[in-house]
C-alpha atoms as a PDB file:
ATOM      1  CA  UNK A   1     129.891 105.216 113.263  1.00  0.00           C
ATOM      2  CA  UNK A   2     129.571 107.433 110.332  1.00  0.00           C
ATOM      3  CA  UNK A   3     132.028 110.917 110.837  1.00  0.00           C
ATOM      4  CA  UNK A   4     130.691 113.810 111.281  1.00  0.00           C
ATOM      5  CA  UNK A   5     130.542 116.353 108.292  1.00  0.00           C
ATOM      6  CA  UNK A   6     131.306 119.825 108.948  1.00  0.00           C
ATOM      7  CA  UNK A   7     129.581 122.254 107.009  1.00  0.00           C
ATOM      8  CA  UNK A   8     131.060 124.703 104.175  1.00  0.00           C
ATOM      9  CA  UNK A   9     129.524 127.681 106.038  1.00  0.00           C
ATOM     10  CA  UNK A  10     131.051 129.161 108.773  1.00  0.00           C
ATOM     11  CA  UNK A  11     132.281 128.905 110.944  1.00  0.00           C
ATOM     12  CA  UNK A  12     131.328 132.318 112.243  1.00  0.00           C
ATOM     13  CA  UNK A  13     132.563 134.826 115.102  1.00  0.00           C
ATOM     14  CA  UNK A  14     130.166 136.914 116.778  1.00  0.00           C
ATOM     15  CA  UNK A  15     130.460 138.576 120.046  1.00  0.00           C
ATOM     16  CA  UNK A  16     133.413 136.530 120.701  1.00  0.00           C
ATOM     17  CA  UNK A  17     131.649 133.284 120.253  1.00  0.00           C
ATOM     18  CA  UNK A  18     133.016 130.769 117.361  1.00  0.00           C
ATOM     19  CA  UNK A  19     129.952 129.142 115.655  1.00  0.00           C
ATOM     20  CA  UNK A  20     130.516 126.098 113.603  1.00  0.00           C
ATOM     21  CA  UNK A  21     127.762 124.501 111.413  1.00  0.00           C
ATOM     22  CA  UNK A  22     127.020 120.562 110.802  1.00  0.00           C
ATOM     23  CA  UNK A  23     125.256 119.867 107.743  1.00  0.00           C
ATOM     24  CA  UNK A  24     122.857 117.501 107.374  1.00  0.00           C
ATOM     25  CA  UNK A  25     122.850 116.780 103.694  1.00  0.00           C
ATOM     26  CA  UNK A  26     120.340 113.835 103.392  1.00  0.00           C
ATOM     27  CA  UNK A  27     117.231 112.683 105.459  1.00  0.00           C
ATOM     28  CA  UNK A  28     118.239 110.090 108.463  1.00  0.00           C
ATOM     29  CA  UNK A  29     116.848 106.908 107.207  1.00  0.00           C
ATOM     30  CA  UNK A  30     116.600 104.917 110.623  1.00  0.00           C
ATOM     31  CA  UNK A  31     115.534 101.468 111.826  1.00  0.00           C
ATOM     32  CA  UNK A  32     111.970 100.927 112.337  1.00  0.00           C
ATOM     33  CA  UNK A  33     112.741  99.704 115.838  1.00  0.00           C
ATOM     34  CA  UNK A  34     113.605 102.856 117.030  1.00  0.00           C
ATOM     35  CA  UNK A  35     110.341 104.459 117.457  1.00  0.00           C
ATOM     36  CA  UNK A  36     109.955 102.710 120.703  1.00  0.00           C
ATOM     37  CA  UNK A  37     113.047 102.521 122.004  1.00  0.00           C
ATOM     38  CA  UNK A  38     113.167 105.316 124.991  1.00  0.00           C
ATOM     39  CA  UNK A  39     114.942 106.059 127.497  1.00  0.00           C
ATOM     40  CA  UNK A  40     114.239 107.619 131.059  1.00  0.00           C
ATOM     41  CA  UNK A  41     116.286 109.808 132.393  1.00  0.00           C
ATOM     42  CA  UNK A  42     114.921 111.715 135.785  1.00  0.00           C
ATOM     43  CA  UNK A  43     111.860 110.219 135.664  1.00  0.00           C
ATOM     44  CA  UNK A  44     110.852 111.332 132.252  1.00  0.00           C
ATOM     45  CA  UNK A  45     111.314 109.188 129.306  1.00  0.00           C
ATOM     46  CA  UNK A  46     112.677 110.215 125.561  1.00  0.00           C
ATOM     47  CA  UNK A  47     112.588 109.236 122.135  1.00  0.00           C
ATOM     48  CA  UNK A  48     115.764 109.161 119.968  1.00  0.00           C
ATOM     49  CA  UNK A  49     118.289 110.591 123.286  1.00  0.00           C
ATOM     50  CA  UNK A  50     121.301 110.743 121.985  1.00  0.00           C
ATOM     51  CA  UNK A  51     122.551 108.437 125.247  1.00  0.00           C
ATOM     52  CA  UNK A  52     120.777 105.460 124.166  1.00  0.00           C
ATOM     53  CA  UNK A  53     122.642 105.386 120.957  1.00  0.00           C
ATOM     54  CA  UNK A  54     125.261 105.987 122.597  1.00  0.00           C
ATOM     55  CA  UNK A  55     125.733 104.028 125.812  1.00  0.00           C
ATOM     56  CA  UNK A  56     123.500 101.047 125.217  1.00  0.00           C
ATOM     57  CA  UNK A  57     125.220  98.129 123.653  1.00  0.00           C
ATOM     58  CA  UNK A  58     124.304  97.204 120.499  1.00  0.00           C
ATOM     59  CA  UNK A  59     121.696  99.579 119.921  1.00  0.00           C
ATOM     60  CA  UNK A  60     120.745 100.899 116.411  1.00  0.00           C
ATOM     61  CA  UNK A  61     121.981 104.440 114.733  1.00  0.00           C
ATOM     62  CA  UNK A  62     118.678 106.082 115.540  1.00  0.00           C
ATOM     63  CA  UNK A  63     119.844 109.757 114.796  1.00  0.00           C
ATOM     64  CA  UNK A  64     122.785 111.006 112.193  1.00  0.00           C
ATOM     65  CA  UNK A  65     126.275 111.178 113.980  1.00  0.00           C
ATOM     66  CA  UNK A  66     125.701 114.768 113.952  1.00  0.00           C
ATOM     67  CA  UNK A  67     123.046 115.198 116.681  1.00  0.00           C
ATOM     68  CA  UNK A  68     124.937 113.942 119.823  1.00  0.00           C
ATOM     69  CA  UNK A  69     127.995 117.035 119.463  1.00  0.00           C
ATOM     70  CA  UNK A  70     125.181 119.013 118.912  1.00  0.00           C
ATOM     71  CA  UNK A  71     123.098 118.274 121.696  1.00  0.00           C
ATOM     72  CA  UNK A  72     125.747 117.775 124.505  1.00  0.00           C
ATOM     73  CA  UNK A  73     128.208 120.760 123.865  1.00  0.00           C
ATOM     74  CA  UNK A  74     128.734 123.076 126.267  1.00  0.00           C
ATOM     75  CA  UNK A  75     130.796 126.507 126.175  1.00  0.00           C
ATOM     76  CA  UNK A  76     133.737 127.067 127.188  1.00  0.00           C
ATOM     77  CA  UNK A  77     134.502 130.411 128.532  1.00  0.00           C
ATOM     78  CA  UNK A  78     138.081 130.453 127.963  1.00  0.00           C
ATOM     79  CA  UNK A  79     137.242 129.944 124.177  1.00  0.00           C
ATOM     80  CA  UNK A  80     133.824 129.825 123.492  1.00  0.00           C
ATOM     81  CA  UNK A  81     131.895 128.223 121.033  1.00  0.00           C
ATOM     82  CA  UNK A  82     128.768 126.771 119.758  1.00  0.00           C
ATOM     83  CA  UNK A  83     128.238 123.863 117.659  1.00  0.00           C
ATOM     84  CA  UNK A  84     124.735 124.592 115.464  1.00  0.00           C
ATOM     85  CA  UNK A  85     122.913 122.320 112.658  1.00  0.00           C
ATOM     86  CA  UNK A  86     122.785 123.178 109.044  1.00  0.00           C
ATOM     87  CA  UNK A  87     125.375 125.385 107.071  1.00  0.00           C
ATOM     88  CA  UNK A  88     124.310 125.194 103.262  1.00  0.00           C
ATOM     89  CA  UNK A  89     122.545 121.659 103.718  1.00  0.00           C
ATOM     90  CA  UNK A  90     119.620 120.892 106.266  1.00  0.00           C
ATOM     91  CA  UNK A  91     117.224 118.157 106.145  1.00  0.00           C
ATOM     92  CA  UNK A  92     115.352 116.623 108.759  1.00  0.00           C
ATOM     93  CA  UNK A  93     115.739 112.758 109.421  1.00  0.00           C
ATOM     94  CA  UNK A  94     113.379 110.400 107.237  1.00  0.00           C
ATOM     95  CA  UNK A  95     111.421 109.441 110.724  1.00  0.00           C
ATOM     96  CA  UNK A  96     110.437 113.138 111.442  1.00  0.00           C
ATOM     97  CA  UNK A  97     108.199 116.006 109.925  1.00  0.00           C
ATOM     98  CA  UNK A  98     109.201 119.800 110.044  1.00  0.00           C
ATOM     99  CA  UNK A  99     106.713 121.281 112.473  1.00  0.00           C
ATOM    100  CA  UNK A 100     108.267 125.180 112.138  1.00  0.00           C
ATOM    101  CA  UNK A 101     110.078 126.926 109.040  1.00  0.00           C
ATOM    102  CA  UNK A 102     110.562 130.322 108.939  1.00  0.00           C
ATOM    103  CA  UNK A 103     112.564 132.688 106.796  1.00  0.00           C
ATOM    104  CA  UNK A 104     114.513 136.342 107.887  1.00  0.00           C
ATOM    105  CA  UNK A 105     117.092 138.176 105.689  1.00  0.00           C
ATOM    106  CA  UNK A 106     117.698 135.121 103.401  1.00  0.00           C
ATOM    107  CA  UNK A 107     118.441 132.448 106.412  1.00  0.00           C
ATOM    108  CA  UNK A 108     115.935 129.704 106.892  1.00  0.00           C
ATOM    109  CA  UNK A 109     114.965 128.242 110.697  1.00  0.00           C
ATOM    110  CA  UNK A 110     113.818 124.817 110.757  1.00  0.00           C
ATOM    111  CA  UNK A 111     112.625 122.684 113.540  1.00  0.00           C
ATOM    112  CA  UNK A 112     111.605 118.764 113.241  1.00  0.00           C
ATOM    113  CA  UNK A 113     109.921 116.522 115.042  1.00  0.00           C
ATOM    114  CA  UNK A 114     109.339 112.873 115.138  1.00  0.00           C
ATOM    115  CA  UNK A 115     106.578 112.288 113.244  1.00  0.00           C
ATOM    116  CA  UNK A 116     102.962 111.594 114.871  1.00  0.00           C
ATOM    117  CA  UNK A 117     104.786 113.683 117.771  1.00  0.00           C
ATOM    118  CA  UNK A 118     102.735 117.519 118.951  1.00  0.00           C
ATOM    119  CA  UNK A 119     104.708 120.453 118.105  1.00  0.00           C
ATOM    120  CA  UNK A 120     104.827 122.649 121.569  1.00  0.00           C
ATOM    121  CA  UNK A 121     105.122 125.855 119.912  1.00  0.00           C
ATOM    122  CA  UNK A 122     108.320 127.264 120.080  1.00  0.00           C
ATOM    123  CA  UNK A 123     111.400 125.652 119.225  1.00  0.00           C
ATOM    124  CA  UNK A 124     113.989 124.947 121.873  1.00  0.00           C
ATOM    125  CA  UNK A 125     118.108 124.684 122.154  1.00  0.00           C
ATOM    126  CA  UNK A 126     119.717 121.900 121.683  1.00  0.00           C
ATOM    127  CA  UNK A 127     119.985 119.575 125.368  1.00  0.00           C
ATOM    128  CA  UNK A 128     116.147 120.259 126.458  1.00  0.00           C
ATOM    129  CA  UNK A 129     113.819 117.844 125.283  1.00  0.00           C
ATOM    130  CA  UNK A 130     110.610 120.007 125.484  1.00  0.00           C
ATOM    131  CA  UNK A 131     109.779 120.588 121.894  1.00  0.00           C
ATOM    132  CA  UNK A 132     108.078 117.826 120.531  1.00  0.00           C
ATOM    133  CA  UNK A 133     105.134 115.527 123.138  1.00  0.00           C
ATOM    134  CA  UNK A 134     103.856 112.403 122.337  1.00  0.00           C
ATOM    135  CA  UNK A 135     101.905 109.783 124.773  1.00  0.00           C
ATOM    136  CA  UNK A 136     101.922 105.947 125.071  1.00  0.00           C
ATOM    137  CA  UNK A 137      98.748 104.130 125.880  1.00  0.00           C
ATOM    138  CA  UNK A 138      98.187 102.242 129.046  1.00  0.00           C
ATOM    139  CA  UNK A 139     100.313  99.128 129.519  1.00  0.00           C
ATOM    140  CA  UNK A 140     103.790  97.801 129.853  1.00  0.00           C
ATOM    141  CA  UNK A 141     106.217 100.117 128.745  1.00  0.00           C
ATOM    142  CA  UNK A 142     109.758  99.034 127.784  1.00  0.00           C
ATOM    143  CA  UNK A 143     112.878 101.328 128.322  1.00  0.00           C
ATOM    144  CA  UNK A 144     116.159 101.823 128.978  1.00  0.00           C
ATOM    145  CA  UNK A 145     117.317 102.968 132.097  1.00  0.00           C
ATOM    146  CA  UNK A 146     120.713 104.322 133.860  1.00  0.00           C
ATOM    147  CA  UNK A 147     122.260 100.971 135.755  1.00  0.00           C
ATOM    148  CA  UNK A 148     125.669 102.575 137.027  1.00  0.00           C
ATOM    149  CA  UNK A 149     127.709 105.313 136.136  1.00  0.00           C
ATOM    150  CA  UNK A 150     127.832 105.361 132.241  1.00  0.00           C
ATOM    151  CA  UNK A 151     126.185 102.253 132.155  1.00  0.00           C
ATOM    152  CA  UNK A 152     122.385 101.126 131.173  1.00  0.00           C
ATOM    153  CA  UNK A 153     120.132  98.507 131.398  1.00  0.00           C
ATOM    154  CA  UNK A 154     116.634  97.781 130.496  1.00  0.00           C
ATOM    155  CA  UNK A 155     113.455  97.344 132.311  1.00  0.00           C
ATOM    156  CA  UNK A 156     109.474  97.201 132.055  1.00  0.00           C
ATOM    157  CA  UNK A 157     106.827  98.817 133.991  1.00  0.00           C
ATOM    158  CA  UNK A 158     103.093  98.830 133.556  1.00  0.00           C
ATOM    159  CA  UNK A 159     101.545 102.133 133.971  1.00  0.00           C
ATOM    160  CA  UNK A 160      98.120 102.193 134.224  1.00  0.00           C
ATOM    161  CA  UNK A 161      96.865 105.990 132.329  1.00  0.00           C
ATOM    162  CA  UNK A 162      98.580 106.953 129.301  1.00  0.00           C
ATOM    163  CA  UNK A 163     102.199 108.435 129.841  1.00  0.00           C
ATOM    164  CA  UNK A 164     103.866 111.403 128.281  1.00  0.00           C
ATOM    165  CA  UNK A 165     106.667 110.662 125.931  1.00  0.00           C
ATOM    166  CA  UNK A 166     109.065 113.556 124.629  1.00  0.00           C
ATOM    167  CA  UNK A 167     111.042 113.144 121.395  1.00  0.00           C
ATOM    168  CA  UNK A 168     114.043 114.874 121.509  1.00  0.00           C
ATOM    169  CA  UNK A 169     113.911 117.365 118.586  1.00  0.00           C
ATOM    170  CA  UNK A 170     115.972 118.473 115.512  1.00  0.00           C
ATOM    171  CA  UNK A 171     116.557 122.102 114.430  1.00  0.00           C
ATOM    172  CA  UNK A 172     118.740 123.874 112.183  1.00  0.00           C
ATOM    173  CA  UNK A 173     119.533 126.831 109.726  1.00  0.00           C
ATOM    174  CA  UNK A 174     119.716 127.056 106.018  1.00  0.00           C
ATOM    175  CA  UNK A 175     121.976 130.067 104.802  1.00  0.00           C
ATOM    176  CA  UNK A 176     121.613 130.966 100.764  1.00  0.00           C
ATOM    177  CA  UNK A 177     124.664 130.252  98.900  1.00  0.00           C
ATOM    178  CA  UNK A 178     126.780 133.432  97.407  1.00  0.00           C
ATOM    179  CA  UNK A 179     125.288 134.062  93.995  1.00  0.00           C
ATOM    180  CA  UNK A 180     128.198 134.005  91.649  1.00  0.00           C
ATOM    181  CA  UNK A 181     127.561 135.229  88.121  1.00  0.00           C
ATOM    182  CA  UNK A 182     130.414 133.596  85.436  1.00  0.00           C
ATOM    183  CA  UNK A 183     128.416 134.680  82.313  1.00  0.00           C
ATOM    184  CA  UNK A 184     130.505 137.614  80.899  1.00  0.00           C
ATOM    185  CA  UNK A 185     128.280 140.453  81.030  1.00  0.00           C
ATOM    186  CA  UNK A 186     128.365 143.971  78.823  1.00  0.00           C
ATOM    187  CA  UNK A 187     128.722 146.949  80.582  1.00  0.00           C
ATOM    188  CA  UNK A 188     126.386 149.451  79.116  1.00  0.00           C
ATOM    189  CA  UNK A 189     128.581 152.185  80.275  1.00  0.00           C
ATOM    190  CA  UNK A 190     132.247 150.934  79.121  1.00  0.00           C
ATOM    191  CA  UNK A 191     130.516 149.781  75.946  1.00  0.00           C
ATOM    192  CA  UNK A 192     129.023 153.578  75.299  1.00  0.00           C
ATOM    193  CA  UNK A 193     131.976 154.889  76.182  1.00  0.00           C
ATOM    194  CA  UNK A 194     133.894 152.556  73.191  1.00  0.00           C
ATOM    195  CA  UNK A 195     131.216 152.715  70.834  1.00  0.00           C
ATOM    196  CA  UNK A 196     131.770 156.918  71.022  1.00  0.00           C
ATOM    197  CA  UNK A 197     135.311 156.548  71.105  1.00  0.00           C
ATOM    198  CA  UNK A 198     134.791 154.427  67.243  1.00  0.00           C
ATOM    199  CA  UNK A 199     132.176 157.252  66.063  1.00  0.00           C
ATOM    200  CA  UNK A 200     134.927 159.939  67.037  1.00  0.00           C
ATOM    201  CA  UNK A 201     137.806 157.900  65.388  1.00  0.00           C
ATOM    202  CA  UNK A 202     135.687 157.342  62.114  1.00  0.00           C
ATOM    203  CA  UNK A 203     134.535 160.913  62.106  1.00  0.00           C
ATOM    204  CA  UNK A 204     138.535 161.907  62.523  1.00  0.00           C
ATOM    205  CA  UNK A 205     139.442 159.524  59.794  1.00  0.00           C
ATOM    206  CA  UNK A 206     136.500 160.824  57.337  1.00  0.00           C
ATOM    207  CA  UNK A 207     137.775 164.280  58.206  1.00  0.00           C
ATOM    208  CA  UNK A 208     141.215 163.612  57.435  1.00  0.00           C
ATOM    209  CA  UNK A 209     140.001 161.780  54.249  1.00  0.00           C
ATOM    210  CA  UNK A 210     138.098 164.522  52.951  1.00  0.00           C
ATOM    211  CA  UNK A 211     141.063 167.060  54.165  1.00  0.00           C
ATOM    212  CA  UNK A 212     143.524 164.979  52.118  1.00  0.00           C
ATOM    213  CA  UNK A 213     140.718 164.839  48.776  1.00  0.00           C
ATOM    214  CA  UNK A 214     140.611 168.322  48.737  1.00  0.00           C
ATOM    215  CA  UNK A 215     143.727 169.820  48.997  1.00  0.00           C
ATOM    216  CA  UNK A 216     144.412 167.622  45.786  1.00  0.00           C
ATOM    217  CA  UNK A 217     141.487 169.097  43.643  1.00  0.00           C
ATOM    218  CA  UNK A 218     142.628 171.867  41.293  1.00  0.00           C
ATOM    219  CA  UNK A 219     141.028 175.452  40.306  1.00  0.00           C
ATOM    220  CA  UNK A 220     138.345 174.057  37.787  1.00  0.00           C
ATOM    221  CA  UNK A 221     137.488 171.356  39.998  1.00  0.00           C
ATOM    222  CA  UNK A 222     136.680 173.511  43.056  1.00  0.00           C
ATOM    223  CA  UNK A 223     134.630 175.515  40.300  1.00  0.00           C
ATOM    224  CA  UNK A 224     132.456 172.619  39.215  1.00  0.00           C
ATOM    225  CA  UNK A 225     131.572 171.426  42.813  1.00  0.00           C
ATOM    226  CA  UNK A 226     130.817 174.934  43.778  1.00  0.00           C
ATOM    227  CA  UNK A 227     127.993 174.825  40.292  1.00  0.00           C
ATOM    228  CA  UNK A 228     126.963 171.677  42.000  1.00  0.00           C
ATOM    229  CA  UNK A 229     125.959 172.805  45.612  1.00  0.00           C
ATOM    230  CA  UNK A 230     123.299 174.043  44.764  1.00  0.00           C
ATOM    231  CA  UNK A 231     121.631 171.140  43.786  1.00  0.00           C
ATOM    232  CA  UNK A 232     124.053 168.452  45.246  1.00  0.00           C
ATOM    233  CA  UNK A 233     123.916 169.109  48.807  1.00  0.00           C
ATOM    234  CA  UNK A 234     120.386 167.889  50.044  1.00  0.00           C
ATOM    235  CA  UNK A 235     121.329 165.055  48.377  1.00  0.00           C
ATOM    236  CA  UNK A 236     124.476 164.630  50.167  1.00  0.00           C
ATOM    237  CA  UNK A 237     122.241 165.525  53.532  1.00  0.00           C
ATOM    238  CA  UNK A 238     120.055 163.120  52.761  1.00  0.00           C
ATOM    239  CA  UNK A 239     122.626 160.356  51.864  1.00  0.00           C
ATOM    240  CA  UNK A 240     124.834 161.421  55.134  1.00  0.00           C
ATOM    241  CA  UNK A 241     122.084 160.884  57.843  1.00  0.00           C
ATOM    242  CA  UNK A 242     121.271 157.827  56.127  1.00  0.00           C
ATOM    243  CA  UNK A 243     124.511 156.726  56.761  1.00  0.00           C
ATOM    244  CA  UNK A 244     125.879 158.097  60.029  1.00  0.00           C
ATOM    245  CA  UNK A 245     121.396 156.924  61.612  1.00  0.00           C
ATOM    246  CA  UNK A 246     122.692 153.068  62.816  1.00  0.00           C
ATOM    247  CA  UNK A 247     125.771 154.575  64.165  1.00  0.00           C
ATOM    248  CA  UNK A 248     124.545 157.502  66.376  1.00  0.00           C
ATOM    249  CA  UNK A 249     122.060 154.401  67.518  1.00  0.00           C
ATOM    250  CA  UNK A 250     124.245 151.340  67.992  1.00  0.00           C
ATOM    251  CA  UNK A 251     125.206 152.712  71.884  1.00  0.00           C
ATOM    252  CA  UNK A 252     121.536 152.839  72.729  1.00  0.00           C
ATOM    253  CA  UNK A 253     120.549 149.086  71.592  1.00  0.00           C
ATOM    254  CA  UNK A 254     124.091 147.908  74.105  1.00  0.00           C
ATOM    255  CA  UNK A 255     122.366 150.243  76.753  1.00  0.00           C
ATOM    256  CA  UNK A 256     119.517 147.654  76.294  1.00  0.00           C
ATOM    257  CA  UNK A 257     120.384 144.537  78.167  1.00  0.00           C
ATOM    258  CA  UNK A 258     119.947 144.650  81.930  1.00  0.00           C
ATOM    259  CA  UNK A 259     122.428 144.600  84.212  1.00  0.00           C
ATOM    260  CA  UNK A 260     121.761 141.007  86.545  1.00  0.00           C
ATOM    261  CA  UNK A 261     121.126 142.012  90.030  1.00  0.00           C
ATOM    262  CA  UNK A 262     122.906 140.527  93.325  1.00  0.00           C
END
């Protein structure tokens, strides 16, 4: 028998109780056999129970390893916990049809069914077989039966009206995965905050450049740019803004990109 995967989520404490997840990462391909082979237990007879794979010799891998732990646990109050189906991976076996999906706060509930079985609307817990109703014709009706103690056997009966048949069900959770981002991403505000930083340390450096010119021009020099301002400086204006324009708007086109949301 296959072993029995556990899940990369969880597990998960919560009120005390330990909850451990098993995945089911690919859809149960089973024998074509086993759609009749059922099993009565207290009068009532089952599809795909866990105890006929289990305790019948020779009989087929009808449902993935992961079911029976699943549907036989019980707590234990000195340490409890709870064995559930699902994780990160949750498919229902090849030989059944999800009857219920429903989403809440990014965790997805699914219940299946064998197919061609009636969903009874409303999923139950694992160990009660109520979920999913089928019905056999009239006629003989092979099963397998409890002989003694662990032990089974099979029989045949003929039943005269058409006889209710439950298929034990499979349900389970799907959790989203963590969204990781590994792309590097900019920071509008660090890069603002840099991109000023450069525009102050150029604006220091042209200041200290145009300090330094000046205190090496001599008398008649001062006199000819002083002649000159007059005409010179809208033409220095116009040059400067020309100049310092893609500066004063590089930090607005790295404010652009958005930031990725979690």
């Amino acid at each position: 028998m296959s072993s029995v995967l556990t899940s990369l989520y969880g597990p998960v404490m919560s009120s005390g109780t330990v909850t451990s997840y098993l995945p089911l990462t690919t859809a149960w391909s089973a024998p074509a056999q086993c759609s009749s082979l059922f099993l009565d237990s207290g009068g009532n007879l089952y599809l795909n129970a866990p105890e006929y794979q289990n305790d019948m010799p020779r009989a087929p891998a009808c449902m993935p390893p992961q079911i029976s732990p699943w549907w036989y646990q019980s707590l234990n109050t000195a340490s409890p916990t709870v064995t559930l189906l699902g994780g990160y991976d949750f498919l229902c076996p090849e030989a059944y049809t999800t009857v219920f999906s429903s989403v809440v706060d990014s965790t997805t509930t699914i219940g299946c069914c064998p197919s061609f079985y009636s969903f009874g609307g409303a999923l139950w817990s694992y160990g009660n077989p109520w979920q999913c109703e089928s019905t056999v014709p009239a006629g003989t009706i092979t099963y397998a039966q409890p002989y003694t103690g662990s032990l089974y056997t099979t029989t045949s009966r003929f039943v005269s009206t058409p006889t209710a048949i439950w298929g034990v069900q499979v349900n389970g959770y799907i959790f989203e995965a963590a969204q990781t981002n590994s792309a590097t991403t900019l920071n509008p505000a660090t890069s603002t905050q840099s991109d000023s930083t450069s525009s102050s340390s150029i604006g220091s450096s042209s200041g200290s450049a145009s300090s330094t010119s000046s205190s090496g021009l001599d008398t008649g020099d001062k006199i000819a740019i002083g002649v000159g301002l007059g005409v010179g400086v809208p033409s220095i204006v116009i040059a400067l803004v020309a100049w310092l324009w893609p500066r004063a708007a590089g930090p607005q086109r790295l404010q652009q990109p958005q930031m990725p949301r979690d």
